[in-house]
Protein backbone atom coordinates (compact mmCIF):
# COMPACT_ATOMS: atom_id res chain seq x y z
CA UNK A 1 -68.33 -28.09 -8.19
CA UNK A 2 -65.65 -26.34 -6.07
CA UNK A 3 -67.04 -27.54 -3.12
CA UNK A 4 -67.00 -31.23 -4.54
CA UNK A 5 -63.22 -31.14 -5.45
CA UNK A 6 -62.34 -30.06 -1.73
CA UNK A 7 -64.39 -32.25 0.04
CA UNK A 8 -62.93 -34.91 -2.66
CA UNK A 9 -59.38 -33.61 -2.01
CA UNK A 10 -59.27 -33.14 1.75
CA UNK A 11 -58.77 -36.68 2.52
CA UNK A 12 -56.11 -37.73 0.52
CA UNK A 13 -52.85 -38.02 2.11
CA UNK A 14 -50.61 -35.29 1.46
CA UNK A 15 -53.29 -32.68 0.53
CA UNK A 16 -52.77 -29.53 2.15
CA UNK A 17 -55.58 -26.15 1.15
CA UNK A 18 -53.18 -23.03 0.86
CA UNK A 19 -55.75 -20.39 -0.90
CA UNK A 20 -58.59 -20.26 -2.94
CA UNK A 21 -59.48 -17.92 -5.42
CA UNK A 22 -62.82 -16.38 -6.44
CA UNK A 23 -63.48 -13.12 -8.27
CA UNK A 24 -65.35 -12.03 -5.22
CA UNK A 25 -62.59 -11.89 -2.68
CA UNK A 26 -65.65 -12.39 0.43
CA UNK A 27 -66.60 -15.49 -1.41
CA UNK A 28 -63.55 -16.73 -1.61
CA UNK A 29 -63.01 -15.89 1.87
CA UNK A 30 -66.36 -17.55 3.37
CA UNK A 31 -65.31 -20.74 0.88
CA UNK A 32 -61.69 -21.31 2.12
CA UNK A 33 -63.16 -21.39 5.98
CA UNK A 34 -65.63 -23.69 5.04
CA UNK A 35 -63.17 -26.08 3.29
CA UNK A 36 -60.06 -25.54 5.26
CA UNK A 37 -58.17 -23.38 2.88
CA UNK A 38 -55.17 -21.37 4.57
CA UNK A 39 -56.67 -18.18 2.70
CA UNK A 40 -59.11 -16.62 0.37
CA UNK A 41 -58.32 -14.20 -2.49
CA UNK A 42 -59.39 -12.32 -5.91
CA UNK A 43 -55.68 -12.94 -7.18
CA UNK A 44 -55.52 -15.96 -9.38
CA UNK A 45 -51.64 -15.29 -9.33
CA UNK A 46 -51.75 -15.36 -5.94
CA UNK A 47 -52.91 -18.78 -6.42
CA UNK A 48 -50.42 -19.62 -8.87
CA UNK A 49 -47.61 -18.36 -6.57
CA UNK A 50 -48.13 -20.09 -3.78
CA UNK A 51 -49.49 -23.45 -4.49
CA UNK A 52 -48.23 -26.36 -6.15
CA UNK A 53 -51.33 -27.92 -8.02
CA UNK A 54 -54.64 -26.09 -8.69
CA UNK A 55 -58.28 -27.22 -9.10
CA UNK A 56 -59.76 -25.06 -12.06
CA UNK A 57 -63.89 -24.88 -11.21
CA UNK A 58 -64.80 -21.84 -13.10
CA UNK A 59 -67.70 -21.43 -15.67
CA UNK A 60 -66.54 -22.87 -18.82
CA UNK A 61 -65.14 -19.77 -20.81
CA UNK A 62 -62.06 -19.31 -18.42
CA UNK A 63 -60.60 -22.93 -18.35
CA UNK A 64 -58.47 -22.25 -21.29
CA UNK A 65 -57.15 -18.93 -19.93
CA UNK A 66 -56.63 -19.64 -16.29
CA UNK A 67 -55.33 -23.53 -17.46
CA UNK A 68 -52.60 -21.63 -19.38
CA UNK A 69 -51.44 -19.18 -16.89
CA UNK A 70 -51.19 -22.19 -14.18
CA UNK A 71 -49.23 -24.56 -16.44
CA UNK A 72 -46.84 -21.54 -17.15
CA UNK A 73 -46.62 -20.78 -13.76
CA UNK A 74 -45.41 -24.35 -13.02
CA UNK A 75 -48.50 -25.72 -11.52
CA UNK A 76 -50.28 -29.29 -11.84
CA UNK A 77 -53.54 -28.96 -12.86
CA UNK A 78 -56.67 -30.36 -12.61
CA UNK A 79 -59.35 -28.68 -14.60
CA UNK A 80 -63.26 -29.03 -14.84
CA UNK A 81 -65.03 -30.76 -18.15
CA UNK A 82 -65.20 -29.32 -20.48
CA UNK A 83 -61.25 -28.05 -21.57
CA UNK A 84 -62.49 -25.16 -23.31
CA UNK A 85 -65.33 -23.94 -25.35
CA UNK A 86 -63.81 -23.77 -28.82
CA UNK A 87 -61.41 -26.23 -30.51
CA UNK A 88 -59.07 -23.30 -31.15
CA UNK A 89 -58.43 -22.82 -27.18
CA UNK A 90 -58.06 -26.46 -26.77
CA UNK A 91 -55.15 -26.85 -29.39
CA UNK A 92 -53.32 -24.38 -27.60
CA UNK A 93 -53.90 -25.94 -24.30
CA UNK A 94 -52.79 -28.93 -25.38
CA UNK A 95 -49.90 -27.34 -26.85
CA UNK A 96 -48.77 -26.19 -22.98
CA UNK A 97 -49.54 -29.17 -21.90
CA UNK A 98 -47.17 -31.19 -23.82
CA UNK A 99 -44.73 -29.06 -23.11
CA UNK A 100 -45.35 -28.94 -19.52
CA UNK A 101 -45.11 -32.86 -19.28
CA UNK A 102 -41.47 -31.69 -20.46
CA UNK A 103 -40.87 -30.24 -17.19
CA UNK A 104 -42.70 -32.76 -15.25
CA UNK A 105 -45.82 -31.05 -14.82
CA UNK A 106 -49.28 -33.21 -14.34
CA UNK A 107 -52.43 -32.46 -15.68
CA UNK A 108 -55.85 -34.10 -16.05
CA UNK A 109 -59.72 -33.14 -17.26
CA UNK A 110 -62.36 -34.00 -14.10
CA UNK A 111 -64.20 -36.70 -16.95
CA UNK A 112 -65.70 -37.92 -13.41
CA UNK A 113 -67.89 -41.14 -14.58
CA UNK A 114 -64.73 -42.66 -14.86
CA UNK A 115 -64.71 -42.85 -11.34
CA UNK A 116 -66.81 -46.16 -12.37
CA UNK A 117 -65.33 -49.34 -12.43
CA UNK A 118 -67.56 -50.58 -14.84
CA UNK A 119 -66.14 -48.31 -17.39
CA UNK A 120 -62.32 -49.15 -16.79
CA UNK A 121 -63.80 -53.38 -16.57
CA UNK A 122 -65.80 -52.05 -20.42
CA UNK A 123 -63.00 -50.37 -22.19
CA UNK A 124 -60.61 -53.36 -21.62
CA UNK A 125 -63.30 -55.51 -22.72
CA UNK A 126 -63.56 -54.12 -25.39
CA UNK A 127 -59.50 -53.19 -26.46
CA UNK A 128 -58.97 -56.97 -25.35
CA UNK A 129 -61.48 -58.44 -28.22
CA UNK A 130 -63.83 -59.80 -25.86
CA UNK A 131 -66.64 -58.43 -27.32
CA UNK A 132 -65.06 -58.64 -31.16
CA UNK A 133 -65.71 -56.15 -33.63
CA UNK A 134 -67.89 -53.35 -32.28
CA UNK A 135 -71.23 -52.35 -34.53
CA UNK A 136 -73.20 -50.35 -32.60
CA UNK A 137 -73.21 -48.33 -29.32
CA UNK A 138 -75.66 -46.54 -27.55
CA UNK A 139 -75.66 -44.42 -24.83
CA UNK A 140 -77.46 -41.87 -22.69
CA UNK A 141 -76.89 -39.10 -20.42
CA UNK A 142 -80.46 -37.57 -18.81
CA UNK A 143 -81.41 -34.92 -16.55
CA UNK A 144 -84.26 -33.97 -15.42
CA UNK A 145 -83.73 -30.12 -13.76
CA UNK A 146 -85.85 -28.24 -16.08
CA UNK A 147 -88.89 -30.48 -16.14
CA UNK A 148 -88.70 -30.34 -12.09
CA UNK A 149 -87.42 -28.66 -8.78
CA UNK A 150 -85.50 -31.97 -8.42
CA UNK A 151 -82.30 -29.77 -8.12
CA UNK A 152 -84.11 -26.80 -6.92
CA UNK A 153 -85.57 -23.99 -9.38
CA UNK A 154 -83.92 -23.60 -12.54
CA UNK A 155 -83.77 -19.65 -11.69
CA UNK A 156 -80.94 -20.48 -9.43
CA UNK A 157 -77.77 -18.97 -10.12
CA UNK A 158 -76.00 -21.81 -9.99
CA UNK A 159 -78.29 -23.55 -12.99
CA UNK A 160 -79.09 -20.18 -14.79
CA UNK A 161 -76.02 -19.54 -16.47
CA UNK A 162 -75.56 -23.12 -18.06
CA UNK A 163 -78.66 -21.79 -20.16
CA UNK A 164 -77.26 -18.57 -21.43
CA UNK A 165 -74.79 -18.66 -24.15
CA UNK A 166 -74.20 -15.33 -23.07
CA UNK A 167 -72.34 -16.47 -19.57
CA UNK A 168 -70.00 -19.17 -21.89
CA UNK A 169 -72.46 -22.13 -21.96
CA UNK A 170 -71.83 -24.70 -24.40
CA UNK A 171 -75.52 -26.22 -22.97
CA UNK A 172 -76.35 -29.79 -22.62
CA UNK A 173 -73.74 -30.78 -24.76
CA UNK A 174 -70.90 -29.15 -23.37
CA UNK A 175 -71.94 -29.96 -20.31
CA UNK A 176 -73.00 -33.44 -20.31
CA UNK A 177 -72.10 -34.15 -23.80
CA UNK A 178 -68.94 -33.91 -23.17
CA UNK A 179 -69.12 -36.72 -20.41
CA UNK A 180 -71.04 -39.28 -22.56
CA UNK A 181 -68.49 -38.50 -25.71
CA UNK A 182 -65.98 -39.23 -23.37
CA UNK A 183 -67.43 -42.05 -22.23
CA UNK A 184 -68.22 -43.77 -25.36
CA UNK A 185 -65.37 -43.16 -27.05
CA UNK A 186 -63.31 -44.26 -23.61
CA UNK A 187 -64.90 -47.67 -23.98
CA UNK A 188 -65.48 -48.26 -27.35
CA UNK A 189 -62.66 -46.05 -29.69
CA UNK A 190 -62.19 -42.80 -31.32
CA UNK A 191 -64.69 -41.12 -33.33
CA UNK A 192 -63.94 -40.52 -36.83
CA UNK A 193 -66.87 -38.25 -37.79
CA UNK A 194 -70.08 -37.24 -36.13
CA UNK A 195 -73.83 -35.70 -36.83
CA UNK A 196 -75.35 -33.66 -34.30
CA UNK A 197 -78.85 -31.65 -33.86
CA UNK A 198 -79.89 -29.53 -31.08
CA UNK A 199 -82.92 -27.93 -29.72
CA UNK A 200 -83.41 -25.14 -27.22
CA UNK A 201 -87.37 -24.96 -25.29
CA UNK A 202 -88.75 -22.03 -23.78
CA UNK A 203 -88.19 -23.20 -19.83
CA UNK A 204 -90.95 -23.73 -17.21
CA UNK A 205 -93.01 -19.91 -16.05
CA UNK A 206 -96.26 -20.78 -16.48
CA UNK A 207 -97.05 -19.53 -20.06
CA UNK A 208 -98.19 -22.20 -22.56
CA UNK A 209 -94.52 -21.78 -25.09
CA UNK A 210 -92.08 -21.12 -21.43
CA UNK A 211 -89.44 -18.49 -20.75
CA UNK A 212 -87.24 -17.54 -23.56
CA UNK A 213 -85.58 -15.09 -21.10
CA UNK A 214 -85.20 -14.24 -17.08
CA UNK A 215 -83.40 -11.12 -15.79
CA UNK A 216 -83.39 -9.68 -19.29
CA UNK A 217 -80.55 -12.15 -20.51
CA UNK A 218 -81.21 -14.27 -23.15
CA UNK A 219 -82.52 -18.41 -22.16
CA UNK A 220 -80.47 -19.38 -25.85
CA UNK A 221 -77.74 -22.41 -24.86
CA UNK A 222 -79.00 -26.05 -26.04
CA UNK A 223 -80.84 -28.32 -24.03
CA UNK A 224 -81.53 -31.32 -25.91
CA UNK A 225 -78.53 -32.73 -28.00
CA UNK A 226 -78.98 -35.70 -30.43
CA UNK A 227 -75.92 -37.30 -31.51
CA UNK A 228 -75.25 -40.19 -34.25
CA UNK A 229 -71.22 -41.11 -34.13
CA UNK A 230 -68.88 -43.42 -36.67
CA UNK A 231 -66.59 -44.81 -34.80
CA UNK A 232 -62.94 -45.15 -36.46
CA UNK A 233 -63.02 -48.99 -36.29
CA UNK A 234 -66.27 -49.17 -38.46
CA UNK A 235 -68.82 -49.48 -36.08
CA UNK A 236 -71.64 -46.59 -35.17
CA UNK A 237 -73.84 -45.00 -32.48
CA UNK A 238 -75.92 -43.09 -30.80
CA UNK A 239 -76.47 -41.16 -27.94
CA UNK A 240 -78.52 -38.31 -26.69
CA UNK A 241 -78.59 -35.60 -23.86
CA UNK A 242 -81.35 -33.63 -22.32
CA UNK A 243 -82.45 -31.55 -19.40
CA UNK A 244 -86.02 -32.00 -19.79
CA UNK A 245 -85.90 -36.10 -18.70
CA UNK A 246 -87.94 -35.53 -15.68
CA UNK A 247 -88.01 -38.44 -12.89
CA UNK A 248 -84.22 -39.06 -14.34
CA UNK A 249 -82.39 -36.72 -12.03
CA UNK A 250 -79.06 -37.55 -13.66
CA UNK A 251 -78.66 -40.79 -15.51
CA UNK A 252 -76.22 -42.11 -17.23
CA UNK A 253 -75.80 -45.61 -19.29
CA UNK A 254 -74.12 -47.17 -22.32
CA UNK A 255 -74.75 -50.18 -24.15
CA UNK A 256 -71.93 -51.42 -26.12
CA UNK A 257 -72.89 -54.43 -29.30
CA UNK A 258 -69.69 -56.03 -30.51
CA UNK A 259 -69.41 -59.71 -32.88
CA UNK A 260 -68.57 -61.66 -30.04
CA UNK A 261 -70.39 -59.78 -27.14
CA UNK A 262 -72.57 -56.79 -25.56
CA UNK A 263 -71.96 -55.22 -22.39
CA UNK A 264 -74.36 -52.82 -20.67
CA UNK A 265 -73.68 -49.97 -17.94
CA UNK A 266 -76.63 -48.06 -16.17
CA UNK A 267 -74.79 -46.20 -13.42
CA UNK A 268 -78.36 -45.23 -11.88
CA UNK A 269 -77.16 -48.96 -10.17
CA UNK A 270 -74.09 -47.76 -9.12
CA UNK A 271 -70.47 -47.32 -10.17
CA UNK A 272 -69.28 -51.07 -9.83
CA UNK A 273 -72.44 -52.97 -11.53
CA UNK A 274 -72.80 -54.05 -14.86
CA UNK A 275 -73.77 -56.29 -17.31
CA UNK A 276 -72.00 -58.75 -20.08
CA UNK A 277 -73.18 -61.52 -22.80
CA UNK A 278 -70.19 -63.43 -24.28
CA UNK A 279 -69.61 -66.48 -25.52
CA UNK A 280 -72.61 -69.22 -26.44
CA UNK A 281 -75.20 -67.34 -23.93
CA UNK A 282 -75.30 -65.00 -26.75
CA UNK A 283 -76.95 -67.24 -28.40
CA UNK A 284 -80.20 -67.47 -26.19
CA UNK A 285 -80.74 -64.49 -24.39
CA UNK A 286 -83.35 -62.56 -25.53
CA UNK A 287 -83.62 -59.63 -22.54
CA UNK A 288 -81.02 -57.83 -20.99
CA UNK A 289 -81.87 -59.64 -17.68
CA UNK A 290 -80.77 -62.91 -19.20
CA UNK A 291 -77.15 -61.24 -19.19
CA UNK A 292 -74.99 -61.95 -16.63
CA UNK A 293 -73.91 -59.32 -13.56
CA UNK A 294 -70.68 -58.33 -12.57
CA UNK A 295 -69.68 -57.07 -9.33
CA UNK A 296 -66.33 -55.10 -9.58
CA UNK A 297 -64.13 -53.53 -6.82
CA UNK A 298 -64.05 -49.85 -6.45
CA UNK A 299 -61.58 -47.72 -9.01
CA UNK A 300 -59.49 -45.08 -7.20
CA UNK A 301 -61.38 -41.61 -8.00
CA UNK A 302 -60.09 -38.77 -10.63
CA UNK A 303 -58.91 -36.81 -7.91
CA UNK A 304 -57.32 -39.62 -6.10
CA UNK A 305 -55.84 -40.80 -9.32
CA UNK A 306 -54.13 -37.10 -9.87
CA UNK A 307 -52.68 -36.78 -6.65
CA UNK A 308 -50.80 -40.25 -6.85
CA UNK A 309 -49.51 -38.32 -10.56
CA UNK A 310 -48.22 -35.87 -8.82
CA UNK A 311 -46.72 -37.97 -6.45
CA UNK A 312 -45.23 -40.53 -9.04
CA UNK A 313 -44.71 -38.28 -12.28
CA UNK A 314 -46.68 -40.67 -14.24
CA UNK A 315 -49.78 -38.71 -15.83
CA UNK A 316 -52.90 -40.52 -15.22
CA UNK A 317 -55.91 -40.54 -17.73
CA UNK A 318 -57.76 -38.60 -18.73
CA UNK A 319 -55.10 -36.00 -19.70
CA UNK A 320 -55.24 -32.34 -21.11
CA UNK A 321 -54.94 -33.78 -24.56
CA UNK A 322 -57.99 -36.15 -23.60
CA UNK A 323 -59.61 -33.36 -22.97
CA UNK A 324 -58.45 -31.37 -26.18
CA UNK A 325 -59.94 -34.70 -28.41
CA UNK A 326 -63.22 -34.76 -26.76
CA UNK A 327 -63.46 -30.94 -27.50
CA UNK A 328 -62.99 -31.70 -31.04
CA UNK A 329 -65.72 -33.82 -30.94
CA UNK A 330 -68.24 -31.41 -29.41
CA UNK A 331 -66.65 -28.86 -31.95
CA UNK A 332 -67.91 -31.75 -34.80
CA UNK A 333 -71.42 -31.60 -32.96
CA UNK A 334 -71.22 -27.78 -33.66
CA UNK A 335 -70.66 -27.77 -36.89
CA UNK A 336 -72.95 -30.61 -37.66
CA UNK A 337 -76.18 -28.75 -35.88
CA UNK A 338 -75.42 -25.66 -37.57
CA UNK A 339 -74.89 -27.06 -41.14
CA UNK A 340 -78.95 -28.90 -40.66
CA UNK A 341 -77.60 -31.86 -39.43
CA UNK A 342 -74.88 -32.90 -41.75
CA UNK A 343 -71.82 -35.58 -40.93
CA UNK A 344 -68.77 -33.86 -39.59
CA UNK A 345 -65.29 -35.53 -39.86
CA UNK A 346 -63.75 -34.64 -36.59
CA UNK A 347 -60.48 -32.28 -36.85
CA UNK A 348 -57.52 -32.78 -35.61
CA UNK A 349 -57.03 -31.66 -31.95
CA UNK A 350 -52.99 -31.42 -31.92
């Protein structure tokens, strides 16, 4: 992912690599010559001292810590999905980040499917009325690494620790829950309360129940998350995860059911396709390929967006506090899946 912010970065006018950091200072090294970076280091305050904005693309356990120490330092920030890995980190992130709007500071959460156009064209859709009250919502987010070598063997070290607990994985739904709660909720409102269950399968090794462990370390972080959501305005959903969808290499799509209208998004056909049924074609369709297709223009990307906030001092979406709401709805999932199941009223994030 560090790779994908500096080749993301690099052409965007005004972008300039001073130093990258990496707890392995020859990492860091072989990295910033690769991407153009002035320098490679194993300071982070190195980092902090000479640059003006930072990319934070670290295992999930040390956003909150090295997101704090750059917003004190005076840095913009951009940091990876998700915020943190508790709710407790993310209210005091949130806390430095409002007061590091006070001094002008910028920061965003890398929420990167809304780098589609179709979901910017679906959430003012829907906050327009154009689709009337919402009732149900449905979405998806499926990946098929552990049921294939699509993305190479899951043994690799950069898949292995997103199954350990152990190395700071939230599992499938920290790591692509998080982008289909944001998603939803982006497009059709806030969540008021959630249920959640989860399920962790031994992984592929040729033995009839699969690999509990590799290396000695413990094969423990989710990998299937089910998810039922009430939506504040009175509607519902649902939505599921999974790293076992195998043909599905990463899919994502969301169906949205409102009074007046439905709109459906399978980015699997790209970021700027979708479907809509308003008005009196509601009426007679009776498959999704009686709805009509719209064609939208490209949306400026995340990273494109938070350079042009730096530039203007307006703070793009999604923010840090974004962030700290969608972590209070994974927290929710959490709770739910370790209480059997149960409906979780979402806490408060600020």
């Amino acid at each position: 992912m560090a790779g994908a912010h500096a080749r993301s970065l690099a052409p965007i006018p005004g972008v300039s690599f001073e130093v990258c950091a990496d707890v392995d200072a020859g990492r860091a090294e072989a990295f910033a010559r690769e991407h153009g970076f002035a320098s490679g280091t194993a300071s982070n305050e190195e980092v902090f001292e000479r640059c003006d904005a930072v990319s934070i693309v670290t295992p999930d356990r040390y956003h909150a810590a090295l997101t704090l120490q750059a917003l004190k330092a005076g840095l913009h920030v951009l940091c990876e999905k998700p915020l943190t890995v508790t709710l407790a980190e993310a209210r005091k992130v949130s806390k430095a980040a409002v007061a590091a709007s006070g001094r002008g500071q910028v920061h965003m959460v890398n929420f990167s499917y809304r780098n589609s156009a179709s979901f910017h064209k679906a959430a003012g859709m829907v906050s327009s009325g154009k689709l009337g009250a919402i009732r149900h919502v449905y979405g998806r987010y499926l990946q098929a690494w552990l049921a294939t070598d699509v993305w190479g063997s899951w043994t690799r070290e950069a898949w292995l620790w997103r199954l350990q607990t152990g190395a700071g994985s939230g599992g499938v739904l920290g790591d692509v829950g998080c982008h289909i709660l944001d998603y939803i909720t982006g497009i059709a409102g806030p969540a008021k309360a959630l249920r959640c269950s989860l399920s962790t399968h031994g992984k592929r090794d040729g033995s009839a129940e699969g690999a509990t462990s590799h290396g000695g370390k413990k094969l423990d972080a989710n990998d299937t998350a089910i998810l039922e959501i009430d939506f504040e305005g009175g509607g519902d959903g649902v939505a599921h995860a999974t790293r076992w969808a195998g043909g599905l290499a990463n899919s994502v799509g969301l169906m949205v059911f409102g009074t007046e209208g439905s709109l459906a998004i399978d980015l699997d056909q790209g970021p700027t396709t979708m479907r809509v049924l308003t008005g009196p074609a509601r009426h007679k369709a009776g498959k999704l390929s009686d709805w009509k297709v719209l064609e939208l223009k490209p949306t400026p990307s995340i990273y494109q967006r938070f350079i042009k906030s730096i530039k203007t001092g307006v703070n793009d979406a999604p923010d840090i506090l974004r962030g700290a709401e969608v972590q209070a709805y994974l927290d929710a999932c959490e709770r739910s899946a370790a209480d059997g199941g149960s409906r979780k009223k979402v806490l408060k994030w600020v």
